[in-house]
N, C-alpha and C. Protein backbone atom coordinates (compact mmCIF):
# COMPACT_ATOMS: atom_id res chain seq x y z
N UNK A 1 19.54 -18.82 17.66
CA UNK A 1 18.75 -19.19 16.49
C UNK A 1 17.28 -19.43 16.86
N UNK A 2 17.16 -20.28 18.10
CA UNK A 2 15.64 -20.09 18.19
C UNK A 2 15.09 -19.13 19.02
N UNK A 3 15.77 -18.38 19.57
CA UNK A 3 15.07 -16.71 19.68
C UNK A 3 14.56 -16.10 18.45
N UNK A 4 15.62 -16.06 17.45
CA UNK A 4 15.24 -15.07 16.34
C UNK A 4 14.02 -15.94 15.89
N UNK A 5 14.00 -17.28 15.57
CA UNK A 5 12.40 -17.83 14.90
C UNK A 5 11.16 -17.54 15.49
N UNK A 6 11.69 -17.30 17.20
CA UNK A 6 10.41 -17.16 18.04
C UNK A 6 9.91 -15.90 17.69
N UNK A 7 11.01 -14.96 17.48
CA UNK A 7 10.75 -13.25 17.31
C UNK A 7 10.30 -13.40 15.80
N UNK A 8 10.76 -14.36 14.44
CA UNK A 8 10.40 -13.59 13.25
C UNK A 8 8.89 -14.72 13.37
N UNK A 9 8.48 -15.02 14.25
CA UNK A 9 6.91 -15.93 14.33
C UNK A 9 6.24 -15.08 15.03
N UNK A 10 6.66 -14.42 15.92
CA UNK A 10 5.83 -13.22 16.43
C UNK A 10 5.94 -11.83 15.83
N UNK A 11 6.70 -11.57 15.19
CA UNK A 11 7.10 -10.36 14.18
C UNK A 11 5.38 -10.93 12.72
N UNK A 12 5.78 -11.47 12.09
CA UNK A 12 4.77 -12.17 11.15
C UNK A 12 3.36 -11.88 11.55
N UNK A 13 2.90 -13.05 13.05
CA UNK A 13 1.87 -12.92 13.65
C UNK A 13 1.49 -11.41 13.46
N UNK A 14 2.21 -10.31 14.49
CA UNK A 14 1.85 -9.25 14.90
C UNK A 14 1.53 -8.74 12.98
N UNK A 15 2.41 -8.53 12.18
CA UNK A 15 2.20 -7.74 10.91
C UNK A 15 0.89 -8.29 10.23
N UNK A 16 0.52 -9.54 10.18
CA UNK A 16 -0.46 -10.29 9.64
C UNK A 16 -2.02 -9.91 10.21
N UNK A 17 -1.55 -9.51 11.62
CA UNK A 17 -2.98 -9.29 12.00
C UNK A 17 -3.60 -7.95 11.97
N UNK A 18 -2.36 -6.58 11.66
CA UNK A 18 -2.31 -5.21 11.29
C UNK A 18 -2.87 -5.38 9.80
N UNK A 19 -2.57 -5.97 8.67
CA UNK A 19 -2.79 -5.92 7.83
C UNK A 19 -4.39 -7.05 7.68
N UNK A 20 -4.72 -7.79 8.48
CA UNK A 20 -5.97 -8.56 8.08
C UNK A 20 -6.47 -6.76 8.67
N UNK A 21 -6.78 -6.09 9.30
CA UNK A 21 -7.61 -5.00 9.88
C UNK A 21 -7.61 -3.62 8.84
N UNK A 22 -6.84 -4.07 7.50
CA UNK A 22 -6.62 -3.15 6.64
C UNK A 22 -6.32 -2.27 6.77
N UNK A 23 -4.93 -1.77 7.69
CA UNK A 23 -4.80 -0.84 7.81
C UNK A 23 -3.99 0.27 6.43
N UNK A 24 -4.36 1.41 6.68
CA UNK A 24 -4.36 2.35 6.10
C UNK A 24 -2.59 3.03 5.20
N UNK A 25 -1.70 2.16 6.45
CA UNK A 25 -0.45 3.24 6.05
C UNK A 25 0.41 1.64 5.13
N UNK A 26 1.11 1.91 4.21
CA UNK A 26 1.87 1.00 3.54
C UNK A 26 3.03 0.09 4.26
N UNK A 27 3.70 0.65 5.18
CA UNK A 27 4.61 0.01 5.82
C UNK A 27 4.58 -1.33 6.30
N UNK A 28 3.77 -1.19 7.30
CA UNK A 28 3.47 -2.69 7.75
C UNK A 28 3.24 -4.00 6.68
N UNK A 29 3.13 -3.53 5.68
CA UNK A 29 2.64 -4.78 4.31
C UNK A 29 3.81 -5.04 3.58
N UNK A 30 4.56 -3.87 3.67
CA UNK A 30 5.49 -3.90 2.87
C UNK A 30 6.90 -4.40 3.69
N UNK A 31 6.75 -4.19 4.96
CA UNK A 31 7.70 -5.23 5.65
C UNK A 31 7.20 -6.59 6.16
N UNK A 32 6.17 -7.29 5.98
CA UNK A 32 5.87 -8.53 5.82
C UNK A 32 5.90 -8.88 4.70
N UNK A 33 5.54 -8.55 3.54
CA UNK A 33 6.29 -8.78 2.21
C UNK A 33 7.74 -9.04 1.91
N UNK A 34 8.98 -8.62 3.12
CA UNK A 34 10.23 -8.62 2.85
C UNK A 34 10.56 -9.43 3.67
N UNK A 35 9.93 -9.70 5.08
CA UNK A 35 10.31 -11.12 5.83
C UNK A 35 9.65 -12.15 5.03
N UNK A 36 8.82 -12.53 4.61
CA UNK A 36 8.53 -13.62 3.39
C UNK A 36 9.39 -13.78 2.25
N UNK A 37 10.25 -12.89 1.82
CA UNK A 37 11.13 -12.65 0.83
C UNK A 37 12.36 -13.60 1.68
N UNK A 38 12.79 -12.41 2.85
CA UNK A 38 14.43 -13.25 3.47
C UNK A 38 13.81 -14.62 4.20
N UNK A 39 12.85 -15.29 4.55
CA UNK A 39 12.35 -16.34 5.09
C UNK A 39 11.73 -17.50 3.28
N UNK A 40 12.19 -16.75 2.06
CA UNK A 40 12.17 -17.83 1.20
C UNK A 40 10.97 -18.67 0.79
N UNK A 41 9.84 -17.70 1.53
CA UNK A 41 8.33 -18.38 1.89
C UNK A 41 7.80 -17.94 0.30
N UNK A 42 7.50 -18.04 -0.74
CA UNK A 42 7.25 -17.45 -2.08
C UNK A 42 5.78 -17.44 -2.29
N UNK A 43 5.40 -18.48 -1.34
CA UNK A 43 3.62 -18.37 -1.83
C UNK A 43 2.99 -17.19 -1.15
N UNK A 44 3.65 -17.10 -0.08
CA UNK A 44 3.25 -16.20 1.13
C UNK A 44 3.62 -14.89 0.38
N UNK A 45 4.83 -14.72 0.15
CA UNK A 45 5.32 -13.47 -0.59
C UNK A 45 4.22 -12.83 -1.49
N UNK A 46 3.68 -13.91 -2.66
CA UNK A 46 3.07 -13.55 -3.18
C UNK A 46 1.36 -13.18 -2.93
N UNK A 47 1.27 -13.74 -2.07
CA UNK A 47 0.05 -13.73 -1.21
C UNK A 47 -0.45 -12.14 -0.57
N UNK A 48 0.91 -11.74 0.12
CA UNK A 48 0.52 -10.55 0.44
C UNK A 48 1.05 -9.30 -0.46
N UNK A 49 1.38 -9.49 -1.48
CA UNK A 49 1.90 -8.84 -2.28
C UNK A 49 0.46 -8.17 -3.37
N UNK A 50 -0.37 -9.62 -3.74
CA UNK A 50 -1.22 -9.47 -4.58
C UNK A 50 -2.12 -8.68 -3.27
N UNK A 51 -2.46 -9.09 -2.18
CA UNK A 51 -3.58 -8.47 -1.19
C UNK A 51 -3.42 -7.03 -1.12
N UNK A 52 -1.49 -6.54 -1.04
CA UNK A 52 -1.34 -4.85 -0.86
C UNK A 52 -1.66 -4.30 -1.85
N UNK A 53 -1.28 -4.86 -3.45
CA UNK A 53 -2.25 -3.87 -4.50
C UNK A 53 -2.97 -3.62 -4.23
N UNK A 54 -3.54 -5.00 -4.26
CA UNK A 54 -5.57 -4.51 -4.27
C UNK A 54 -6.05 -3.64 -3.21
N UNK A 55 -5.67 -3.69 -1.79
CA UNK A 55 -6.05 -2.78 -0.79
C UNK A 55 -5.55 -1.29 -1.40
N UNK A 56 -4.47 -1.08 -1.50
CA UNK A 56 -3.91 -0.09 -1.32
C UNK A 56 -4.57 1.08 -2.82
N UNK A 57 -4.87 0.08 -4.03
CA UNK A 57 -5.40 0.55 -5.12
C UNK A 57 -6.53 0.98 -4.99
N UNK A 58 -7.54 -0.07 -4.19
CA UNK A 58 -8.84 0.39 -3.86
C UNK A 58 -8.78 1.66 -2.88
N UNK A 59 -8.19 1.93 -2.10
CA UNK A 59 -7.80 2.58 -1.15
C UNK A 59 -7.37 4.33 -1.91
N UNK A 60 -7.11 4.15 -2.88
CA UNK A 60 -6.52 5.04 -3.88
C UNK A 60 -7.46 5.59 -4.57
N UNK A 61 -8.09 4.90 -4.97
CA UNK A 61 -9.76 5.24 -5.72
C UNK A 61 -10.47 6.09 -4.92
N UNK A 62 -10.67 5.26 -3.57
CA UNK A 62 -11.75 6.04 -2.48
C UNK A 62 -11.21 7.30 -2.46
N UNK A 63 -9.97 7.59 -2.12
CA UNK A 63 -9.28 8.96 -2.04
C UNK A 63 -9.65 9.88 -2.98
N UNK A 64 -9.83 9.02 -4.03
CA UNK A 64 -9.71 10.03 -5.56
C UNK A 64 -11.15 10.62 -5.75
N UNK A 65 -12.18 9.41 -5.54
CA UNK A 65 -13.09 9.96 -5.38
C UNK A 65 -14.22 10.96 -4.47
N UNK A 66 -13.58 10.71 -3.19
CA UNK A 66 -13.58 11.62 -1.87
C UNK A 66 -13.23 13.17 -2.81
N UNK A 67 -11.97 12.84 -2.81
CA UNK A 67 -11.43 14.46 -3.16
C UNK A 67 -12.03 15.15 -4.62
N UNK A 68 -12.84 14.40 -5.19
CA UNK A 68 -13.47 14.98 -6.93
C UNK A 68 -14.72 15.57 -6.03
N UNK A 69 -15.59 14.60 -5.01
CA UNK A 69 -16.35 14.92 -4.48
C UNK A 69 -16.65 16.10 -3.75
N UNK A 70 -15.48 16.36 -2.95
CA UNK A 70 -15.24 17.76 -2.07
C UNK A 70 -15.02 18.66 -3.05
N UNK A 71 -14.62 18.70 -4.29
CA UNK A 71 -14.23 19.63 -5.33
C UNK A 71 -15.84 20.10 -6.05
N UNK A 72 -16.70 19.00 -6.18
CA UNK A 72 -17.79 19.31 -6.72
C UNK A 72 -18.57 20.15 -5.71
N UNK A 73 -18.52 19.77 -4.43
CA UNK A 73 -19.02 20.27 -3.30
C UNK A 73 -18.87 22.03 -3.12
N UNK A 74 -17.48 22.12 -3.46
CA UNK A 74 -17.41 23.27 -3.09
C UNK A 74 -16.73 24.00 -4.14
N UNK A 75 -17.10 23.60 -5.36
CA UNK A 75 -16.78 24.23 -6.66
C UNK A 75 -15.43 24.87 -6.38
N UNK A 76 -14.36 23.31 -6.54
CA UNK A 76 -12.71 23.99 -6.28
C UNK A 76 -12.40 23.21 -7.46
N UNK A 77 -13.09 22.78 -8.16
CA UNK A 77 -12.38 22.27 -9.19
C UNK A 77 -10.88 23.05 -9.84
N UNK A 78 -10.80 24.04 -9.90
CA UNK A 78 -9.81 24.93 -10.60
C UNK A 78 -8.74 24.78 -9.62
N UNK A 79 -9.05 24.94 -8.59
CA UNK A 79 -8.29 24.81 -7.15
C UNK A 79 -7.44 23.53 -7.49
N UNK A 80 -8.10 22.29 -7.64
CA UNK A 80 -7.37 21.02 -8.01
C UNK A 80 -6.50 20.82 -9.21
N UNK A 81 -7.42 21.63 -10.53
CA UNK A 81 -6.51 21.58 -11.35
C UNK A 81 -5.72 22.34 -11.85
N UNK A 82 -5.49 23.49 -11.20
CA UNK A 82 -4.37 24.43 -10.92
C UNK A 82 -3.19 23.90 -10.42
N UNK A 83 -2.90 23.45 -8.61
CA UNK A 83 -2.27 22.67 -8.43
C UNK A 83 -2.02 21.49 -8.93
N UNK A 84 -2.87 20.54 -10.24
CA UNK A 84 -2.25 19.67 -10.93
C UNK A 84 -1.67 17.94 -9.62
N UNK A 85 -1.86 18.58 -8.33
CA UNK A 85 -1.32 17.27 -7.78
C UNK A 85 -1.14 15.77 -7.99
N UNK A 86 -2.28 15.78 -8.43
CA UNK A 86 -3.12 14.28 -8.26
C UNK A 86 -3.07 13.86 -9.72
N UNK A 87 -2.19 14.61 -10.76
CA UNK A 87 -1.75 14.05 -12.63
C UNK A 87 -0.87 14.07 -11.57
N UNK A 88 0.16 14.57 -10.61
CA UNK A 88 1.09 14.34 -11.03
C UNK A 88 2.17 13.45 -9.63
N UNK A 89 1.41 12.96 -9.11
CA UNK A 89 1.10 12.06 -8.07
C UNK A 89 1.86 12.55 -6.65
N UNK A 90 1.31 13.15 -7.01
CA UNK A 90 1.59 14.11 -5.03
C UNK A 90 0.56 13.56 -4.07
N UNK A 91 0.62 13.73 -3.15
CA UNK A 91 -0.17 13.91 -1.57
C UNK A 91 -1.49 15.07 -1.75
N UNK A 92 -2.57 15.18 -1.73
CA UNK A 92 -3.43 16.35 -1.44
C UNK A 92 -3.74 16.42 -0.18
N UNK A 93 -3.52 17.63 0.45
CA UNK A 93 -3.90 17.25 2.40
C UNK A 93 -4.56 18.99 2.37
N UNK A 94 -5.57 18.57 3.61
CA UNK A 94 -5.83 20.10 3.81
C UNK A 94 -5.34 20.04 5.78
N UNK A 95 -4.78 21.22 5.46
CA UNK A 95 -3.90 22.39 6.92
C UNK A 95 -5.26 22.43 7.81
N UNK A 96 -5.68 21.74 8.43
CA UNK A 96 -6.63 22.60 9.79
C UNK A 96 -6.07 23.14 11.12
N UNK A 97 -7.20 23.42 11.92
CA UNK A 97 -6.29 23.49 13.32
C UNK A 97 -6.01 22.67 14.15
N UNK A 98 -6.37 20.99 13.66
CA UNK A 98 -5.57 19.90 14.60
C UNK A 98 -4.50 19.25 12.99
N UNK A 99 -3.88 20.17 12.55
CA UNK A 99 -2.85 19.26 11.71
C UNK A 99 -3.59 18.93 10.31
N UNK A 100 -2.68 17.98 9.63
CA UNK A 100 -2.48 18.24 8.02
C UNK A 100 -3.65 16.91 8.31
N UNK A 101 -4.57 16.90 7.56
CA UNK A 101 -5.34 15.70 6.90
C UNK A 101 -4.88 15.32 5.30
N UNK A 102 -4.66 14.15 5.69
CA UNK A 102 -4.21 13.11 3.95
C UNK A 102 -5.56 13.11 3.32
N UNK A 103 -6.32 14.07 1.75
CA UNK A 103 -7.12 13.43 0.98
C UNK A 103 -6.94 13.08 0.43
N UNK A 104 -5.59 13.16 -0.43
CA UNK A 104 -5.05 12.17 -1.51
C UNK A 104 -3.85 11.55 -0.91
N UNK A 105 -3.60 10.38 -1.41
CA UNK A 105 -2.61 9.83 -1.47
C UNK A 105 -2.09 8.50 -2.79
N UNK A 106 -1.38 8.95 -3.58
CA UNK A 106 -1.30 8.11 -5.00
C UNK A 106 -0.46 6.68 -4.85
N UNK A 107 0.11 6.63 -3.51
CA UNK A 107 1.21 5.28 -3.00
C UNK A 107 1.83 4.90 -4.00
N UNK A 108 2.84 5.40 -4.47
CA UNK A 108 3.80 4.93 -5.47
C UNK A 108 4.22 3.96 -4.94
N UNK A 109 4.17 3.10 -4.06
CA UNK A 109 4.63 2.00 -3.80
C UNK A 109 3.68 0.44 -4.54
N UNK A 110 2.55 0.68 -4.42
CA UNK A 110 2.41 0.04 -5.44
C UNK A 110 2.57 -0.32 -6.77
N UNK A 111 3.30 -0.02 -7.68
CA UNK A 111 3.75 0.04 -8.67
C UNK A 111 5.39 -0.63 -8.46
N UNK A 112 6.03 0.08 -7.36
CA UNK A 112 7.16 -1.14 -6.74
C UNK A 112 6.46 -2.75 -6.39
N UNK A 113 5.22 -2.82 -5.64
CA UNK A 113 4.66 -4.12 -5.70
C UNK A 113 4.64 -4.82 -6.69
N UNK A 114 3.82 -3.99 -7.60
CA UNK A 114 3.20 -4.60 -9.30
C UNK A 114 4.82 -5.36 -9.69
N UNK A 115 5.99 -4.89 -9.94
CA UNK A 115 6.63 -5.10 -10.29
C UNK A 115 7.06 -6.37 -9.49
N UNK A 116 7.76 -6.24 -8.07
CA UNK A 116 8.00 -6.83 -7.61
C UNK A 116 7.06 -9.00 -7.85
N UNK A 117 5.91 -8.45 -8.27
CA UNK A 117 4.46 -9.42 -7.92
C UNK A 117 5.16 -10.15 -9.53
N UNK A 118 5.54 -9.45 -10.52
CA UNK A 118 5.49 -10.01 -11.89
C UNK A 118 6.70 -10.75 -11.40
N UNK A 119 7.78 -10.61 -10.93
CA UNK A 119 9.29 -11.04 -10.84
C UNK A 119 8.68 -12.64 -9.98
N UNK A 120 7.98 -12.45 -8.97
CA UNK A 120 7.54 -13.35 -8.13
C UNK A 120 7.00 -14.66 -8.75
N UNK A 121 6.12 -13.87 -9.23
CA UNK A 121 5.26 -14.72 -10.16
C UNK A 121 5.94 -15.60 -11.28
N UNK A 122 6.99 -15.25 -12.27
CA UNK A 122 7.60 -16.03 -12.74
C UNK A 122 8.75 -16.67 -12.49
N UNK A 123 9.30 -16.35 -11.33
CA UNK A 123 9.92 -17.21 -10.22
C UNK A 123 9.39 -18.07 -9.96
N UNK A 124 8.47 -18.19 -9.87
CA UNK A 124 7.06 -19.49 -9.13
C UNK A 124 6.82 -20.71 -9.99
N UNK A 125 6.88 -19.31 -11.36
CA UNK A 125 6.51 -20.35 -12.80
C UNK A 125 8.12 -21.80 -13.02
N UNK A 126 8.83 -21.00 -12.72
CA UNK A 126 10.20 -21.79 -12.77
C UNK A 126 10.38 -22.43 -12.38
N UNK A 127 9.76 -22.31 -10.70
CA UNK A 127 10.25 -23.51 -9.84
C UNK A 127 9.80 -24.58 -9.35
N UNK A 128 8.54 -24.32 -10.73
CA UNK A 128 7.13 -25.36 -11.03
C UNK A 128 7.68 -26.52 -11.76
N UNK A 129 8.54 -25.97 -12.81
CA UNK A 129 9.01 -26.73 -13.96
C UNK A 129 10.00 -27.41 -13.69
């Protein structure tokens, strides 16, 4: 028992300090979001729950606007809205010769957050009262 606390205190630590550095890929947020869940911690839960929207949304924008940008750039507009990706929340990546680059990415996982954040949230409200 106090192995596993030592490991889910250094598990935490380590995810907490990946995510203060904003990183880029969803995972790491979204499994410190679920040890705060089985560890019963609710403020915390909600804490990093509200922080992964907002990163990950803002994060979503930049993409969106990056990729309208490269479209204006190089008059592909038709290109974009031919393929339709980005209505219809796909990945946009371009093929080079070191591998696939991510320009879009729509993270449907936020929207599992959003949800998750409302359930939280009036859980909180409840256990106020």
């Amino acid at each position: 028992l106090v192995a596993r606390k030592k490991d889910y205190e250094l598990a935490t630590a380590m995810y907490e300090k990946i995510i203060s550095k904003k990183y880029w890929k969803p995972a790491p947020y979204d499994r410190l979001i679920r040890m705060y869940s089985r560890a019963k911690l609710l403020e915390e839960e909600i804490r990093v729950l509200k922080l992964s929207i907002e990163h990950f949304t803002k994060l979503k924008e930049k993409r969106y606007k990056y990729i309208m940008e490269l479209a204006e750039k190089y008059d592909a507009y038709d290109y974009i809205n031919k393929r339709n990706a980005i209505n219809h929340g796909k990945i946009v990546y371009y093929v080079g010769w070191h591998g696939d680059i991510t320009l879009y990415e729509p993270f449907p996982i936020i929207d599992q957050w959003k949800e998750r954040l409302e359930k939280k949230l009036q859980q909180q409200m409840t256990t106020k009262e």
